[in-house]
N, C-alpha and C. Protein backbone atom coordinates (compact mmCIF):
# COMPACT_ATOMS: atom_id res chain seq x y z
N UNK A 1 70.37 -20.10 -44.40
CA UNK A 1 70.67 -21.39 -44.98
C UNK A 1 72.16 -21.64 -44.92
N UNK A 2 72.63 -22.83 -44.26
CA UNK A 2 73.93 -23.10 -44.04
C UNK A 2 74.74 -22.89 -45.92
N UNK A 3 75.56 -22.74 -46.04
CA UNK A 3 76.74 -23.06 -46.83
C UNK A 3 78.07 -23.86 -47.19
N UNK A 4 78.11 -24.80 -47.71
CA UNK A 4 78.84 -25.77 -47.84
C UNK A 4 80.18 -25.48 -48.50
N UNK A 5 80.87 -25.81 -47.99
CA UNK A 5 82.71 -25.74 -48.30
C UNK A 5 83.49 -26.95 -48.24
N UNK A 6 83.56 -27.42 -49.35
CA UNK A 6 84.75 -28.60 -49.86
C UNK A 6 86.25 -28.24 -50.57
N UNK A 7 86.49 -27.31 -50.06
CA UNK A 7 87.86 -27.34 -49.78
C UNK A 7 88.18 -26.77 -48.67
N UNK A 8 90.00 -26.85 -48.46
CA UNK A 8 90.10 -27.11 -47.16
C UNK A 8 90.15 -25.68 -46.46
N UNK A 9 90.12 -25.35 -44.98
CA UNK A 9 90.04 -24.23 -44.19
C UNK A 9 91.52 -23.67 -44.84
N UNK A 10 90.51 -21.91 -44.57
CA UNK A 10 92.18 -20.70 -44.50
C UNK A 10 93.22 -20.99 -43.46
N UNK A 11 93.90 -20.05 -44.04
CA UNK A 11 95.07 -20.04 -42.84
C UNK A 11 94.63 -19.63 -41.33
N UNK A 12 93.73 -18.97 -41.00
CA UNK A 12 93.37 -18.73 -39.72
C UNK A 12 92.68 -19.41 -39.36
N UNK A 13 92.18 -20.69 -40.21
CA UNK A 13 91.03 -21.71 -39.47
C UNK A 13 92.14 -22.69 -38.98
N UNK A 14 93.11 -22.66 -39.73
CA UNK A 14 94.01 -24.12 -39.39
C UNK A 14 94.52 -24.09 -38.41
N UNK A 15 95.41 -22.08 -37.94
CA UNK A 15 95.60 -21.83 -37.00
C UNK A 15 94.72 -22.17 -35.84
N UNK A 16 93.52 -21.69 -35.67
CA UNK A 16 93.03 -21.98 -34.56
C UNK A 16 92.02 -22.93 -34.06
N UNK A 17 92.46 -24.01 -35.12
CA UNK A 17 91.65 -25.64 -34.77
C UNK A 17 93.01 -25.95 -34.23
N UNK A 18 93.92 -25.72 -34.70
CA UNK A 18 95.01 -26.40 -34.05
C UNK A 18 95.41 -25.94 -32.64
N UNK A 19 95.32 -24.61 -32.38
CA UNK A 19 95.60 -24.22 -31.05
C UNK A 19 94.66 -24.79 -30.23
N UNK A 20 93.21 -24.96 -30.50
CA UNK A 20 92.15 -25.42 -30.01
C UNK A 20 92.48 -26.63 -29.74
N UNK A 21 92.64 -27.87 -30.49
CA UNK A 21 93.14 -29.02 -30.22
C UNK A 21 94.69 -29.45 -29.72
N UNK A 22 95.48 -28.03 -29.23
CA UNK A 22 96.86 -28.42 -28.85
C UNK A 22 96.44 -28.42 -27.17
N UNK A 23 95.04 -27.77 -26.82
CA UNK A 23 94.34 -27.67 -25.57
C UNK A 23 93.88 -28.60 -25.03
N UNK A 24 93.29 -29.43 -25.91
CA UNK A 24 92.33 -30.98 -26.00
C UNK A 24 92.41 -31.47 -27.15
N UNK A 25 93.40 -32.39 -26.79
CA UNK A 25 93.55 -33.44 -27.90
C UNK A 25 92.62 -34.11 -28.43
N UNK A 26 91.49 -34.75 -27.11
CA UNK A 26 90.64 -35.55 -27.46
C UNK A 26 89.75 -34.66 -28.78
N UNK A 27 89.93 -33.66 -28.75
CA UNK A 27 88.83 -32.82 -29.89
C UNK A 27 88.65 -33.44 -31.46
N UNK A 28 89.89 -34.00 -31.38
CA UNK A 28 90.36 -34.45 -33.09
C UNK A 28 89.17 -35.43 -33.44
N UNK A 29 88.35 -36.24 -32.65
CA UNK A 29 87.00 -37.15 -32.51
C UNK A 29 85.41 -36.56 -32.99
N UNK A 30 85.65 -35.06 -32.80
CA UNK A 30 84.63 -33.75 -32.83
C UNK A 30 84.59 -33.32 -33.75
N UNK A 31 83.76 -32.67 -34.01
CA UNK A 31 84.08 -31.25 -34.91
C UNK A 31 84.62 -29.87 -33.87
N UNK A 32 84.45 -29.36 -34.47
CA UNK A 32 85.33 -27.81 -33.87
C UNK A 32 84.28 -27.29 -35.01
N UNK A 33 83.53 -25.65 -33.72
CA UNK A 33 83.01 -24.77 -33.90
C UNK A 33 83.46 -23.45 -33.97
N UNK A 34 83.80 -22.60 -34.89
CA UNK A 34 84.60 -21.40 -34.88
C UNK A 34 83.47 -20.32 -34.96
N UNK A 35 83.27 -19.30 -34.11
CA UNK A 35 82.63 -18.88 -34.61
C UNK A 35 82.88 -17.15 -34.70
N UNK A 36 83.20 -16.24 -35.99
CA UNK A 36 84.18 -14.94 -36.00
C UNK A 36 82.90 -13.96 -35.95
N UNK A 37 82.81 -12.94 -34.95
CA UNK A 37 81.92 -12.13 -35.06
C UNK A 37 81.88 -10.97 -36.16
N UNK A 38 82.98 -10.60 -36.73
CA UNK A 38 83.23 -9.68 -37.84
C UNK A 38 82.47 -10.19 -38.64
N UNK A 39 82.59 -11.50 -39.06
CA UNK A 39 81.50 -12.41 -40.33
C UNK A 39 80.51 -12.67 -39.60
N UNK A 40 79.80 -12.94 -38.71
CA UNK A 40 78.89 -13.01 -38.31
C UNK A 40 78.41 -14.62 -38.84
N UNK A 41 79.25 -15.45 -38.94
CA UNK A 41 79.33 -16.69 -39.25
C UNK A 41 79.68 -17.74 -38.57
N UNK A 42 79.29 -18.99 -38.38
CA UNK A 42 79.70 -19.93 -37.37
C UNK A 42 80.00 -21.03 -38.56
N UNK A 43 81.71 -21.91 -38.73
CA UNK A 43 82.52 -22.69 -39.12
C UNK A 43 81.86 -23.58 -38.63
N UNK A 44 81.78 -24.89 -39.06
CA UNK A 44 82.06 -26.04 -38.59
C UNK A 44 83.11 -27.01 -39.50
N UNK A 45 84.19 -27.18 -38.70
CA UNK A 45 85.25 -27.86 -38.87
C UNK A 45 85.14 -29.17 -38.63
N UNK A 46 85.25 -30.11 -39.45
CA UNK A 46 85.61 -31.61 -39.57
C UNK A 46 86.08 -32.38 -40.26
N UNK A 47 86.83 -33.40 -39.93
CA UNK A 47 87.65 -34.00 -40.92
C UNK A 47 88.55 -33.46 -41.77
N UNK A 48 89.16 -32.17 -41.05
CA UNK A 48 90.18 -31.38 -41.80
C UNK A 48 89.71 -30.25 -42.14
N UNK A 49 88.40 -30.08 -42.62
CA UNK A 49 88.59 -29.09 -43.30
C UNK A 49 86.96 -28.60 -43.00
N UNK A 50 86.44 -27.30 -43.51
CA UNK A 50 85.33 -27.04 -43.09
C UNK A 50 84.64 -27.21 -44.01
N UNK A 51 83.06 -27.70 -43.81
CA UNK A 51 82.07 -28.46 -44.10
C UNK A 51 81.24 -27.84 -44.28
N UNK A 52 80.54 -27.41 -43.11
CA UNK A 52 79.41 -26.30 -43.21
C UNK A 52 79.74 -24.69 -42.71
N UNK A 53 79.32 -23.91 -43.15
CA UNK A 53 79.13 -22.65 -42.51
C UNK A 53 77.99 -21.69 -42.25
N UNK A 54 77.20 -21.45 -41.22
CA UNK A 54 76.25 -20.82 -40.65
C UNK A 54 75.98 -19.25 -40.46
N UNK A 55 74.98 -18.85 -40.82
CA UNK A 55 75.09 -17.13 -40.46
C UNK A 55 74.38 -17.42 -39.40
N UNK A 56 75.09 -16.73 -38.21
CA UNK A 56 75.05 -16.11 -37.00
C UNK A 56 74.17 -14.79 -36.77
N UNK A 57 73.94 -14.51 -35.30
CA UNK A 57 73.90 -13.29 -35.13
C UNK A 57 74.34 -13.44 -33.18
N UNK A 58 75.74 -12.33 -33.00
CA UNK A 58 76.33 -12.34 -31.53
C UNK A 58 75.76 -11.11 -31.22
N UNK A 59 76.24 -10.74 -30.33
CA UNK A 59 75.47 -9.32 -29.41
C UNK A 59 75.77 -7.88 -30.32
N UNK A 60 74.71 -7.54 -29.52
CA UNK A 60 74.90 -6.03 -30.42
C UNK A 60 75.63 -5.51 -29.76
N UNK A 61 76.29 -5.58 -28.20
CA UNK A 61 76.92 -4.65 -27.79
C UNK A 61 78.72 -5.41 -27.57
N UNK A 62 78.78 -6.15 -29.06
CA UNK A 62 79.88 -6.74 -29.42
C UNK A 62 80.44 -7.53 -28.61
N UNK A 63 81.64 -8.00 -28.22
CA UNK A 63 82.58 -9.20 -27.71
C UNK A 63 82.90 -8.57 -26.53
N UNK A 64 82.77 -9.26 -24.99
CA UNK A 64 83.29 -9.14 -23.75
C UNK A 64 83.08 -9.60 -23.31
N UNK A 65 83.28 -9.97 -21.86
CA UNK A 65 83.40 -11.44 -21.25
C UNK A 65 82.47 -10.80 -19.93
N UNK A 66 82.27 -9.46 -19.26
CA UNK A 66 82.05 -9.32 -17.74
C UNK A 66 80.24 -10.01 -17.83
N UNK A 67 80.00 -10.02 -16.45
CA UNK A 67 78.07 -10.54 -16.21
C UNK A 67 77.54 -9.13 -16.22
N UNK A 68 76.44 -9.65 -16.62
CA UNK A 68 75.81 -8.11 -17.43
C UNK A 68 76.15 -7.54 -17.98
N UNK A 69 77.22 -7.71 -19.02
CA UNK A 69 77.78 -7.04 -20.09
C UNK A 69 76.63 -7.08 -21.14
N UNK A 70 76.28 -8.13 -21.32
CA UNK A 70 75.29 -8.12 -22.70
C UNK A 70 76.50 -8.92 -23.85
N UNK A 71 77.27 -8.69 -23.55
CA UNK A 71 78.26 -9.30 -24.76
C UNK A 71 78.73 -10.83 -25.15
N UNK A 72 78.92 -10.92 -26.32
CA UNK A 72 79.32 -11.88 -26.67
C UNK A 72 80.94 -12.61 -25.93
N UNK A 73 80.85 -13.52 -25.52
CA UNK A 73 82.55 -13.87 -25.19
C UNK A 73 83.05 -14.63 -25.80
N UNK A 74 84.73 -14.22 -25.57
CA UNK A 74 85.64 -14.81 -25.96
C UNK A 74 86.51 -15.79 -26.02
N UNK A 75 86.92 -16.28 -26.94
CA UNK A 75 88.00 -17.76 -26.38
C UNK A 75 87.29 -18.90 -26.55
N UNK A 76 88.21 -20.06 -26.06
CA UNK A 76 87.61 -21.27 -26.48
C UNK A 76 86.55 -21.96 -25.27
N UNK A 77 85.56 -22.43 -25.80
CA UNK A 77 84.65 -22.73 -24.95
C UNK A 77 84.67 -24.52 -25.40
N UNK A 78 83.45 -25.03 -24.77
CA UNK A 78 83.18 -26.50 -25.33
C UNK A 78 81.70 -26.52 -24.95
N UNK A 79 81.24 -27.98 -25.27
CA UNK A 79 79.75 -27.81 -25.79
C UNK A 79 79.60 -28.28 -24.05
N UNK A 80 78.68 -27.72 -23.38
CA UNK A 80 78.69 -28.87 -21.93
C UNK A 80 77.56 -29.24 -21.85
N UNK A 81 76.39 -28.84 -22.28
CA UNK A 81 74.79 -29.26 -22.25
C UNK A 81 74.56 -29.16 -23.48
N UNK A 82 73.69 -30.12 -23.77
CA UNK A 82 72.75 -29.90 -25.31
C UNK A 82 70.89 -29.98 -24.29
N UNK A 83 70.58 -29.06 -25.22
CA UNK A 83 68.81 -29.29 -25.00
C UNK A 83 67.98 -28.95 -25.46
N UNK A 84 67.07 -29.54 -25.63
CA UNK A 84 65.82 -29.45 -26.42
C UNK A 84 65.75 -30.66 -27.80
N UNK A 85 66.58 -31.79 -27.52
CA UNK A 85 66.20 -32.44 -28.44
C UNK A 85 64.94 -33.29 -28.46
N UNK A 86 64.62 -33.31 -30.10
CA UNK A 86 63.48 -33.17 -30.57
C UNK A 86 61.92 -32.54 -30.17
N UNK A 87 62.40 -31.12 -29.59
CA UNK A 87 61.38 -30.61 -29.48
C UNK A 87 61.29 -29.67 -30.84
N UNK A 88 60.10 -29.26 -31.00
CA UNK A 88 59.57 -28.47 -32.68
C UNK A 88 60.08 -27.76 -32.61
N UNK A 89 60.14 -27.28 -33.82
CA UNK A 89 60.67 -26.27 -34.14
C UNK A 89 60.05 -24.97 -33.98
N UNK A 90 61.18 -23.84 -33.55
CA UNK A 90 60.31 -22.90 -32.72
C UNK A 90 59.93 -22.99 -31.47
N UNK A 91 60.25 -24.06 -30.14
CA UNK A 91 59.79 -24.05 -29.08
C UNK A 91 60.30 -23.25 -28.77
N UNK A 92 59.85 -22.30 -27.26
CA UNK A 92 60.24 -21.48 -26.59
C UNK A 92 60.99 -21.97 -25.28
N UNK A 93 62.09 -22.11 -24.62
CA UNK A 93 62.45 -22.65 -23.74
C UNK A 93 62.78 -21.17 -22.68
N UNK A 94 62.42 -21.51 -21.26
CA UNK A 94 62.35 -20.43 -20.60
C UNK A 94 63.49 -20.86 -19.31
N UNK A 95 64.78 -20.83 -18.61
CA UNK A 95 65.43 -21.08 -18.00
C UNK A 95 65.50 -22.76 -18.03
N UNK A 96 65.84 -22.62 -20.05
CA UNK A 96 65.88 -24.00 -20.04
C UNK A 96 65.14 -25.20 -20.41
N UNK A 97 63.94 -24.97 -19.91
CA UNK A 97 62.73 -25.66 -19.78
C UNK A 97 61.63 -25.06 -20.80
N UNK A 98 61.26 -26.34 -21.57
CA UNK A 98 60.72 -26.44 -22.47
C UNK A 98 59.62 -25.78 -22.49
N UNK A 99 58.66 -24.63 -22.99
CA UNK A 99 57.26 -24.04 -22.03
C UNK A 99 56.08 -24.65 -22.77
N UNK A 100 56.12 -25.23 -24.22
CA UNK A 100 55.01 -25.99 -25.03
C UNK A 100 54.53 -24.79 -25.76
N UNK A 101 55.57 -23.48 -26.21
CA UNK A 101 54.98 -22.70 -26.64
C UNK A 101 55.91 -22.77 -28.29
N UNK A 102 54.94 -22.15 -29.52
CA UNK A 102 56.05 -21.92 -30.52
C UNK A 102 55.77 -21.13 -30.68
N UNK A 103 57.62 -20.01 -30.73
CA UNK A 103 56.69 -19.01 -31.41
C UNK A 103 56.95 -18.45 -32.30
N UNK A 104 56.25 -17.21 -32.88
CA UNK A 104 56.27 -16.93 -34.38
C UNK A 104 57.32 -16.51 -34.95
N UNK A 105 58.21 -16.66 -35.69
CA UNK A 105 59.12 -16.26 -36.45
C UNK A 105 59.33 -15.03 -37.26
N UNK A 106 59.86 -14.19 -37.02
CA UNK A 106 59.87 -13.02 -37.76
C UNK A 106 61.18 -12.73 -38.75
N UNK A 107 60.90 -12.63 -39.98
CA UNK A 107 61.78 -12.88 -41.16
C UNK A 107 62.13 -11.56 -41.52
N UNK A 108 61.62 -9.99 -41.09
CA UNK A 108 62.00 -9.14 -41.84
C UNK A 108 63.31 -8.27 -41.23
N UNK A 109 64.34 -7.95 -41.67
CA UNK A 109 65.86 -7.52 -40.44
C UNK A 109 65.38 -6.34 -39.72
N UNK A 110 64.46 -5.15 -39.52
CA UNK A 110 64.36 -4.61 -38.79
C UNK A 110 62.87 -4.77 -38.03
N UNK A 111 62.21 -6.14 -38.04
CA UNK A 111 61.40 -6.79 -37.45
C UNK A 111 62.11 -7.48 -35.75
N UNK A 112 61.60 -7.11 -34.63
CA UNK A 112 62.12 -7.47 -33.28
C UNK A 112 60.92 -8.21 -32.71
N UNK A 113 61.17 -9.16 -32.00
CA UNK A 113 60.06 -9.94 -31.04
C UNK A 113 60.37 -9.71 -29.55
N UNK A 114 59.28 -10.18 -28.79
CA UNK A 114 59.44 -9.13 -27.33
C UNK A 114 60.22 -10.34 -26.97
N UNK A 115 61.48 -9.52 -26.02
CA UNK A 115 62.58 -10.17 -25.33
C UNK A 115 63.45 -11.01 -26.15
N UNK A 116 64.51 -11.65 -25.66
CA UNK A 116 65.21 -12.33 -26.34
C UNK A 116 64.61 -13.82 -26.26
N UNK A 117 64.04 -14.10 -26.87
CA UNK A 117 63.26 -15.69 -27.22
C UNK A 117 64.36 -17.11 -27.08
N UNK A 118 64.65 -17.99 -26.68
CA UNK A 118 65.69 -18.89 -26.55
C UNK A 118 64.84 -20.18 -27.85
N UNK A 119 64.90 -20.45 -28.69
CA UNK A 119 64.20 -21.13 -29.42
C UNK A 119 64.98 -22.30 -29.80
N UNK A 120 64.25 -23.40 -30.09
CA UNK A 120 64.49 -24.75 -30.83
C UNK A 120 65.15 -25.64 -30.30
N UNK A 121 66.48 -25.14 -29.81
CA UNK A 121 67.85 -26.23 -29.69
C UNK A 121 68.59 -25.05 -28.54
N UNK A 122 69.42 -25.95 -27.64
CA UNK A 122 70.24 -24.92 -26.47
C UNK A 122 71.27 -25.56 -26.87
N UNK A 123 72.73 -25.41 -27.25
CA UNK A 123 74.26 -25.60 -26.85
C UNK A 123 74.59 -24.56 -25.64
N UNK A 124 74.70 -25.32 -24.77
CA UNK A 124 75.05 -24.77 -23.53
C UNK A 124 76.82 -24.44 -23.08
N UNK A 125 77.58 -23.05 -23.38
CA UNK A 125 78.96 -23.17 -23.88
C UNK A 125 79.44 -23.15 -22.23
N UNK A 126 80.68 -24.08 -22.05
CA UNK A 126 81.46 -23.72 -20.61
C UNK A 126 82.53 -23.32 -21.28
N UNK A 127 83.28 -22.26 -20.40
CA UNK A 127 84.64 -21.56 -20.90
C UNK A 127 85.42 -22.20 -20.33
N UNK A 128 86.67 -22.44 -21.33
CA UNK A 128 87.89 -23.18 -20.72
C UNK A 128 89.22 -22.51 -20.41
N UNK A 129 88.67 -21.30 -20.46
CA UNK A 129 90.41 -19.94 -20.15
C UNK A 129 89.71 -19.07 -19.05
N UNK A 130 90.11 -19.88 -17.90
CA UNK A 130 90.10 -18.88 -16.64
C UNK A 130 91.06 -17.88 -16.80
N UNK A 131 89.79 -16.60 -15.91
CA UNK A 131 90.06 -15.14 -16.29
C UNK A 131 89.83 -14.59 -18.05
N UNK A 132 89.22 -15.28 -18.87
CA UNK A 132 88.45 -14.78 -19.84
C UNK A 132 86.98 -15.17 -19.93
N UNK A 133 86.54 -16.46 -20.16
CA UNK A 133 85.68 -17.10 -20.17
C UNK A 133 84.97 -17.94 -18.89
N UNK A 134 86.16 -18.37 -18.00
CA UNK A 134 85.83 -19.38 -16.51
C UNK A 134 86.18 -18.25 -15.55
N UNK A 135 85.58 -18.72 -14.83
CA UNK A 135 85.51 -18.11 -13.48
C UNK A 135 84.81 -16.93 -13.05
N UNK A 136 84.83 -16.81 -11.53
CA UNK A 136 84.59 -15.00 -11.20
C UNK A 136 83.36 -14.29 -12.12
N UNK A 137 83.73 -12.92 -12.51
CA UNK A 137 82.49 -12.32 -12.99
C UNK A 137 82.67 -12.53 -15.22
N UNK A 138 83.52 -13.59 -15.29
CA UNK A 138 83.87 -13.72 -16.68
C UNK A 138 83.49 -15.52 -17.01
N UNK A 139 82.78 -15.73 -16.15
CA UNK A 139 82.16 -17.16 -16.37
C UNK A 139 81.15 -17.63 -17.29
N UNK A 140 81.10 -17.83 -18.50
CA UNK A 140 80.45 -17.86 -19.61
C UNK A 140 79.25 -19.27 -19.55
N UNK A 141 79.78 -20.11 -18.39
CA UNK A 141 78.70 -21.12 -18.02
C UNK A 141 77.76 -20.44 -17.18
N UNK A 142 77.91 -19.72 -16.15
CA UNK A 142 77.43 -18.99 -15.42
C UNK A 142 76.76 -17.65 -15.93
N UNK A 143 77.28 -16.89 -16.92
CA UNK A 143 76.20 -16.26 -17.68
C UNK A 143 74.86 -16.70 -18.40
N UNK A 144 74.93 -18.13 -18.64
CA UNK A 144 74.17 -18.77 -19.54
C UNK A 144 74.28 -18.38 -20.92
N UNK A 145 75.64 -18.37 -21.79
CA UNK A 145 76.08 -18.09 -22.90
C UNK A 145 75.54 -19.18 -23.78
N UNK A 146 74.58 -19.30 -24.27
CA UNK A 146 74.38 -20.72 -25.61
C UNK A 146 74.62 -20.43 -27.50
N UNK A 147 74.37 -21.56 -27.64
CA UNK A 147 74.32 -20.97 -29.23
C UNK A 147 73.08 -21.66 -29.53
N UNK A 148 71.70 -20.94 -29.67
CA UNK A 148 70.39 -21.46 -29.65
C UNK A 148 69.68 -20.86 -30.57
N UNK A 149 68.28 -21.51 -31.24
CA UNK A 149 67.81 -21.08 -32.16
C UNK A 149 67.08 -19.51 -31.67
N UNK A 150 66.66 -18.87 -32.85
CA UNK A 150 65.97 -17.68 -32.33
C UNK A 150 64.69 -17.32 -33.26
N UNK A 151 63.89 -16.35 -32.16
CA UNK A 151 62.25 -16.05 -33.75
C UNK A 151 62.47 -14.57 -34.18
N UNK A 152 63.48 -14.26 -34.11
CA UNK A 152 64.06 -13.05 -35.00
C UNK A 152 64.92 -13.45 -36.39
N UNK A 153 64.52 -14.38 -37.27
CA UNK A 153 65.36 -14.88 -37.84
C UNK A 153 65.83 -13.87 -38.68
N UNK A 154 65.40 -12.54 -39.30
CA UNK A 154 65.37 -11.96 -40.08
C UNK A 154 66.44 -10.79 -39.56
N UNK A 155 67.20 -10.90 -38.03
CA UNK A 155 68.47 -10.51 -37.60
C UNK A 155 69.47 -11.31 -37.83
N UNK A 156 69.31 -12.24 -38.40
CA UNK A 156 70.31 -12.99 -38.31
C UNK A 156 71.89 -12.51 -39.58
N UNK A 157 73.01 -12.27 -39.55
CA UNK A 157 73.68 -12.24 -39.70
C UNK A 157 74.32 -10.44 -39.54
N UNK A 158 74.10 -10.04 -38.42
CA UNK A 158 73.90 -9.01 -38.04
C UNK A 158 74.20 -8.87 -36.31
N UNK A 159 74.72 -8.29 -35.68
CA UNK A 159 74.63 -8.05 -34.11
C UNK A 159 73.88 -7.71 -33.83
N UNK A 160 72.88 -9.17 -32.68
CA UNK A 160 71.77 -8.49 -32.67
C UNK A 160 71.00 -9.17 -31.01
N UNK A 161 72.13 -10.26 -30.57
CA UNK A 161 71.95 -10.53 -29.39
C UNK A 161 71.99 -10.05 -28.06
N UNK A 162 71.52 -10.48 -27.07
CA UNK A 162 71.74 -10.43 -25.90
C UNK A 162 73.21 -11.16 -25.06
N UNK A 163 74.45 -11.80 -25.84
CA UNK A 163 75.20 -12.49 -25.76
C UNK A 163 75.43 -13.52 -25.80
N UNK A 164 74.49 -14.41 -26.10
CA UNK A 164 74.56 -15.60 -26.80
C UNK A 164 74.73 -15.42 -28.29
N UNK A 165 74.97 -16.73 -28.88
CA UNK A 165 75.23 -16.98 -30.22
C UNK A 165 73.99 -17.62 -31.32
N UNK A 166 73.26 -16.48 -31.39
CA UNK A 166 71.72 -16.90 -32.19
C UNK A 166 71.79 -17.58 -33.70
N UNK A 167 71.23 -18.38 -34.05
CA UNK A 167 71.27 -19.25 -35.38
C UNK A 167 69.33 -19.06 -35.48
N UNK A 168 69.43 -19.51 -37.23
CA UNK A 168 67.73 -19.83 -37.26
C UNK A 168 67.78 -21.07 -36.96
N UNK A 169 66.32 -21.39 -36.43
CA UNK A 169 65.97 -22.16 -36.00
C UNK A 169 66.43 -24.05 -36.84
N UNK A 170 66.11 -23.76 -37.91
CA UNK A 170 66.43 -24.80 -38.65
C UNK A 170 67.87 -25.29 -38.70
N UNK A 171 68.99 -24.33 -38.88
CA UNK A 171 70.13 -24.45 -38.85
C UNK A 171 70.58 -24.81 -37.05
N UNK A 172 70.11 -24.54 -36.20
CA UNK A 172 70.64 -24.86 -34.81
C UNK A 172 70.34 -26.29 -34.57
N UNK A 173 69.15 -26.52 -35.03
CA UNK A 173 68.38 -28.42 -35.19
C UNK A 173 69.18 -28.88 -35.80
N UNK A 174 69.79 -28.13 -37.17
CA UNK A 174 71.05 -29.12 -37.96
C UNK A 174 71.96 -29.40 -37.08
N UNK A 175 72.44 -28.37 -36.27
CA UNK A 175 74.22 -28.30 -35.56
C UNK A 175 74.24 -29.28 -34.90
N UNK A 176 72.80 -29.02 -33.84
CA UNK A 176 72.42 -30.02 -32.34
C UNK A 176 72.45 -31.61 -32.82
N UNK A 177 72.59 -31.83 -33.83
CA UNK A 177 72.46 -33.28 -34.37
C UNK A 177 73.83 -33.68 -34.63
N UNK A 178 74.49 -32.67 -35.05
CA UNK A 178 76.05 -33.10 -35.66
C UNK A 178 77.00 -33.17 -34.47
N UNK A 179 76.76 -32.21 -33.34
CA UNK A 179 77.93 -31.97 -32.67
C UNK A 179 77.25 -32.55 -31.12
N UNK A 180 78.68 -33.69 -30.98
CA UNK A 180 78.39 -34.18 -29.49
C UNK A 180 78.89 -32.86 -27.75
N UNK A 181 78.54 -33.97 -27.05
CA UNK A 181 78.97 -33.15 -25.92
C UNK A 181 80.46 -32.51 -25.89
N UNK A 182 80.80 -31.73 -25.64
CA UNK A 182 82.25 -31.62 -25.43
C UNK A 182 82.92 -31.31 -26.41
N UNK A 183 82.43 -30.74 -27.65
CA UNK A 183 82.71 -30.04 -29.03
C UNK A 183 83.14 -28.72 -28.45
N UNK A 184 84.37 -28.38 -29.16
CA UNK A 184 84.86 -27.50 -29.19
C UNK A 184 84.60 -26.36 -29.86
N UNK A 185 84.98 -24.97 -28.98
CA UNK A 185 83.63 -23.95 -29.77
C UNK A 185 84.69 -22.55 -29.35
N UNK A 186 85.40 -21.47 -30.30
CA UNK A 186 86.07 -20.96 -30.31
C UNK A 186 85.05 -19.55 -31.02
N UNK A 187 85.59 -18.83 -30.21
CA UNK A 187 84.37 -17.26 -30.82
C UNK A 187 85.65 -16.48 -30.20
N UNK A 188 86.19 -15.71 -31.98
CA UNK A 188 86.58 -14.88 -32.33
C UNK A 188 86.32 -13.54 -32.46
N UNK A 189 87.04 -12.31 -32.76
CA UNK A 189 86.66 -11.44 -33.32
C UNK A 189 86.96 -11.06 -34.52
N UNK A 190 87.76 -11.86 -34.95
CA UNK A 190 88.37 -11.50 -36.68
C UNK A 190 89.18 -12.97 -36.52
N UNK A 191 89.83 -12.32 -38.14
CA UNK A 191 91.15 -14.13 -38.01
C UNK A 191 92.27 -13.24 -37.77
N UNK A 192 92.75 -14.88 -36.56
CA UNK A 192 94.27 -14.25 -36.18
C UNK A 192 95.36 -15.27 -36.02
């Protein structure tokens, strides 16, 4: 269940909405997505200050950028595809594409479902720091890095991905509604 914050971001959120938007100005129109793997939490920044906050779950085999790493990456990304809107909750999407399947949700933390399930909602992240995130074998569009719902919900705030950025299902349907194309999306490993 998201968490609400009405007052304004720490010192390391201000820091790095601002570095984020000293990149792309146009961002100031957006929200800005932070998301710190130590907390296992995903920010959403708007209108100054942060609004909502999400428990996450990034890879188990922590933060790195190479293909076939399994890992979560780094740096600032932006939103470049959204998909699956208004499909149910719980759909299964298989390279993308919607399959008409839902599936079951598993709530308990050392409960696993076969494979990594892509569920509900896709944010599709492109990296914008060639040689971390763009390009070559560190291309985070080209990995297929998203931040998408999942039916392991009961991993959730825990490392527990395949390198994407897993949310429950309900909370990813919230995000996919709030945040347009081209939202800015920053995955940390701590504040710095």
């Amino acid at each position: 269940m998201p968490t609400s914050a009405s007052v304004s971001p720490s010192g390391w959120i201000d820091r790095a909405v601002s570095a984020a938007l000293a990149r792309d100005p146009t961002g100031w129109n957006r929200p800005v997505l932070l998301v710190r793997t130590d907390e296992q939490l995903l920010h959403v920044w708007e209108a100054g200050r942060v609004c909502e906050r999400f428990p996450v779950s990034t890879a188990a085999r922590g933060v790195g950028n190479r293909e076939g790493s399994l890992q979560t990456p780094p740096g600032l990304h932006r939103v470049a595809q959204k998909i699956g809107d208004a499909a149910p909750a719980g759909t299964v999407f298989r390279g993308r594409e919607d399959t008409g399947e839902i599936a079951p949700v598993s709530s308990g933390p050392d409960e696993t479902a076969r494979g990594d399930r892509v569920t509900s909602r896709i944010l599709w992240l492109e990296g914008l720091e060639p040689g971390i995130n763009r390009g070559g074998d560190v291309d985070s569009f080209a990995r297929y890095i998203y931040i998408h719902g999942t039916d392991e919900e009961g991993r959730i705030g825990e490392p527990a991905s395949h390198g994407c950025v897993r949310m429950r299902n309900q909370d990813v349907i919230s995000l996919f509604a709030r945040v347009p194309l081209n939202t800015l999306v920053l995955i940390t490993e701590a504040a710095g």
